[in-house]
Protein backbone atom coordinates (compact mmCIF):
# COMPACT_ATOMS: atom_id res chain seq x y z
CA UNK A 1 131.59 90.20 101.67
CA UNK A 2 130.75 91.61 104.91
CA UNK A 3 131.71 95.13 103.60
CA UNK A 4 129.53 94.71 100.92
CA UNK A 5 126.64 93.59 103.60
CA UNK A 6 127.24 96.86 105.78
CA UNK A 7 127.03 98.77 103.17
CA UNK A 8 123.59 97.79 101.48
CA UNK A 9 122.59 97.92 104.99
CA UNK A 10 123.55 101.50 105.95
CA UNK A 11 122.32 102.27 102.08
CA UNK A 12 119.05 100.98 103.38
CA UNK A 13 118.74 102.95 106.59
CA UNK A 14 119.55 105.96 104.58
CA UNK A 15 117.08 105.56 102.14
CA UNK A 16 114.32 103.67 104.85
CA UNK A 17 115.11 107.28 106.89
CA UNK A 18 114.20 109.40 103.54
CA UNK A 19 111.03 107.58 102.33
CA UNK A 20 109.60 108.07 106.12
CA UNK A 21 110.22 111.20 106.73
CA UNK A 22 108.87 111.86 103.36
CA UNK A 23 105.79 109.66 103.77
CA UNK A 24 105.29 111.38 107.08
CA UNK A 25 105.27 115.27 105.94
CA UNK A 26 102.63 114.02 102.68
CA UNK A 27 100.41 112.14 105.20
CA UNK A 28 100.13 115.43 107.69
CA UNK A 29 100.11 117.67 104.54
CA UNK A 30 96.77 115.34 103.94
CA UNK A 31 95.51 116.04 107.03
CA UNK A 32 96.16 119.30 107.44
CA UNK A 33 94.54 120.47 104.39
CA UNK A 34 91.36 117.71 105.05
CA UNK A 35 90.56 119.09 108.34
CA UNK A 36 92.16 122.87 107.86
CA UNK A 37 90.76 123.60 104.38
CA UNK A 38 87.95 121.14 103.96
CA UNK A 39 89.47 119.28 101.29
CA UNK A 40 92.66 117.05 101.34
CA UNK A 41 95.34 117.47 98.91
CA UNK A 42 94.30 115.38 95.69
CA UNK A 43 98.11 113.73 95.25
CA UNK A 44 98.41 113.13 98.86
CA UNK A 45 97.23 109.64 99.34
CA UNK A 46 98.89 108.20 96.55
CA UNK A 47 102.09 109.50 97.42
CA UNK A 48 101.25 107.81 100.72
CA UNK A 49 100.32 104.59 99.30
CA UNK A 50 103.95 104.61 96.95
CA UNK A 51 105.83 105.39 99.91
CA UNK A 52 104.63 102.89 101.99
CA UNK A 53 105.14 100.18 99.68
CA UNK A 54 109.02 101.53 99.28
CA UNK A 55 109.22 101.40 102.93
CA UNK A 56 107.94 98.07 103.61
CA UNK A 57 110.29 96.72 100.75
CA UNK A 58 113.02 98.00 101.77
CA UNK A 59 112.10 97.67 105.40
CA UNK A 60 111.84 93.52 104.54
CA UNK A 61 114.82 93.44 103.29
CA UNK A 62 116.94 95.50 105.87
CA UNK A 63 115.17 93.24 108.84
CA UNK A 64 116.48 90.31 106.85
CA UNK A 65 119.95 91.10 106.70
CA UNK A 66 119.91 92.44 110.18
CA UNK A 67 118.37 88.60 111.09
CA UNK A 68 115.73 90.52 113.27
CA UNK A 69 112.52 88.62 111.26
CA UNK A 70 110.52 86.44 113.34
CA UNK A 71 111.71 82.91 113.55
CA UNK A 72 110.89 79.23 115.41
CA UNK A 73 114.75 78.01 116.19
CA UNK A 74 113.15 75.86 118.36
CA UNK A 75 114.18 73.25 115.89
CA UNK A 76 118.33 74.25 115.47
CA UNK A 77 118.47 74.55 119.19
CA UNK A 78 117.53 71.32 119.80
CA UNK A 79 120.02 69.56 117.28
CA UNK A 80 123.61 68.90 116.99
CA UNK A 81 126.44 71.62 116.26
CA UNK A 82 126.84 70.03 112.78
CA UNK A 83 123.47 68.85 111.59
CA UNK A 84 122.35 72.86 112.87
CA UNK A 85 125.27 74.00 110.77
CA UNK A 86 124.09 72.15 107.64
CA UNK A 87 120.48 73.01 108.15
CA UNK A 88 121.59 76.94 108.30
CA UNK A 89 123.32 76.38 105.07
CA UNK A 90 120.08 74.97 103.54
CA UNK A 91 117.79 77.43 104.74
CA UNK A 92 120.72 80.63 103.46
CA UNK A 93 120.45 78.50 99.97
CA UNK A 94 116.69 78.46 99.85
CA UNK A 95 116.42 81.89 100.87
CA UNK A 96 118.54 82.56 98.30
CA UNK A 97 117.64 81.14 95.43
CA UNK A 98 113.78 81.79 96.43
CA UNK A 99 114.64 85.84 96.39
CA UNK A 100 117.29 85.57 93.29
CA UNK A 101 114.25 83.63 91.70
CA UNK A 102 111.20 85.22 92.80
CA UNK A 103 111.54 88.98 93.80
CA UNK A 104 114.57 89.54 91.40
CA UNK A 105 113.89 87.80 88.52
CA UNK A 106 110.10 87.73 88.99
CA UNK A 107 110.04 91.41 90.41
CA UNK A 108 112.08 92.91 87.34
CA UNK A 109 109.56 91.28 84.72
CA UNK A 110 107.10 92.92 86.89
CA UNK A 111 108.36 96.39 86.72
CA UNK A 112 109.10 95.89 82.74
CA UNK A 113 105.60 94.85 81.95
CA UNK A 114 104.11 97.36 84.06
CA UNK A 115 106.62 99.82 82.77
CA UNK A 116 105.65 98.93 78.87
CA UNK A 117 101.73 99.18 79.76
CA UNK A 118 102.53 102.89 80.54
CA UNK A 119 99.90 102.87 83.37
CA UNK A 120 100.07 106.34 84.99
CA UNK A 121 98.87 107.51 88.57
CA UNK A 122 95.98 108.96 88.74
CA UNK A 123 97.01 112.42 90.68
CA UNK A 124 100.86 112.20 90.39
CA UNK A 125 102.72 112.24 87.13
CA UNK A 126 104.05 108.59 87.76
CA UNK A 127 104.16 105.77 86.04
CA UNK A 128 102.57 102.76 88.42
CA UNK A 129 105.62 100.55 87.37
CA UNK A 130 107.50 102.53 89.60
CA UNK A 131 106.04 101.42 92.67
CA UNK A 132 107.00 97.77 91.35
CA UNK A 133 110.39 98.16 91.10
CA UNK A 134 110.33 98.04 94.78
CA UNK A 135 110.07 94.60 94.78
CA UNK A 136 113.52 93.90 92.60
CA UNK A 137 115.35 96.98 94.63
CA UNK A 138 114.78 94.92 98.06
CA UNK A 139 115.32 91.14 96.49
CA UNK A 140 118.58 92.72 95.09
CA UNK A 141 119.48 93.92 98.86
CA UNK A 142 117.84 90.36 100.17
CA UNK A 143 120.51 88.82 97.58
CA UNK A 144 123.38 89.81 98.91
CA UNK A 145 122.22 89.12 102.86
CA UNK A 146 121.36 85.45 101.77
CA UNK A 147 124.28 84.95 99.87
CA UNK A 148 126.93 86.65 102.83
CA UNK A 149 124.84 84.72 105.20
CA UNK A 150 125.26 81.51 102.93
CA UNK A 151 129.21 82.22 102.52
CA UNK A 152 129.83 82.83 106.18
CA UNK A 153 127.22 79.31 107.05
CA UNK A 154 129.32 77.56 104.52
CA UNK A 155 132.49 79.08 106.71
CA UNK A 156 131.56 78.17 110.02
CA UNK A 157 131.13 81.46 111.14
CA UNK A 158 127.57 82.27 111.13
CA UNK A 159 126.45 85.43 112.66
CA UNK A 160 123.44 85.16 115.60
CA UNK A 161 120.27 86.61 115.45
CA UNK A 162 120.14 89.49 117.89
CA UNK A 163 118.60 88.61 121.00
CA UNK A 164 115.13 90.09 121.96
């Protein structure tokens, strides 16, 4: 499964690299034409608003499967080897069924009900659904973090959070 992991998470990167450099060429684009030619491009901020949303998503999810979130272990460092191992394998099978649940299952009927009410942008010829589907894209990635994480708990070979 860890194959699987490092892949999603380079997959990630790639895309996390793509949607910023992106999001950073349409947000000078918007300045340069609001301070060069008095008026900023008309598409320009919702492009900006889309892309951000993409990159936080996917941004969530790649900082979860990397284990770099913020966390209080404060808690598992001050218990036993196997009472810390069994409380990792809860918390994997929370997270996990609280993304499968929520941001999968949840996120998809979000995207098809926004899809089927055929809202449109107002200055880019996109359907608003599409910004929704971010939330489903990154549960799906956040899926298969929680459940490696899960399988390698339930293994005994849990991988550490990287020190800061």
């Amino acid at each position: 499964m860890t194959d699987l992991r490092q892949l999603v998470a380079r997959l990630l990167t790639a895309i996390s690299v793509l949607v910023f450099v992106v999001l950073l060429i349409d947000v000078l684009w918007g300045v340069l034409t609001r301070y060069a030619f008095g008026h900023q491009a008309p598409w320009s901020e919702e492009l900006a608003r889309l892309l951000l949303v993409w990159l936080s998503m996917l941004g969530t999810a790649l900082a979860y499967g990397q284990h770099s979130h913020l966390g209080v272990d404060i808690l598992l460092q001050n218990i036993t080897p196997e009472a810390r191992r069994l409380a990792e394998i809860a918390i994997h099978a929370i997270v996990l069924a609280f993304v499968a649940a929520v941001m999968v299952y949840g996120g998809t009927q979000l995207f098809l009900e926004r899809l089927d009410a055929g809202q449109v942008m107002a200055t880019l010829p996109v359907r608003k659904a599409w910004m929704y589907l971010a939330i489903p894209t990154s549960g799906a990635a956040m899926t298969v973090f929680a459940f490696d994480s899960l399988v390698s708990a339930l293994r005994g070979t849990t991988v550490a959070a990287p020190e800061v």
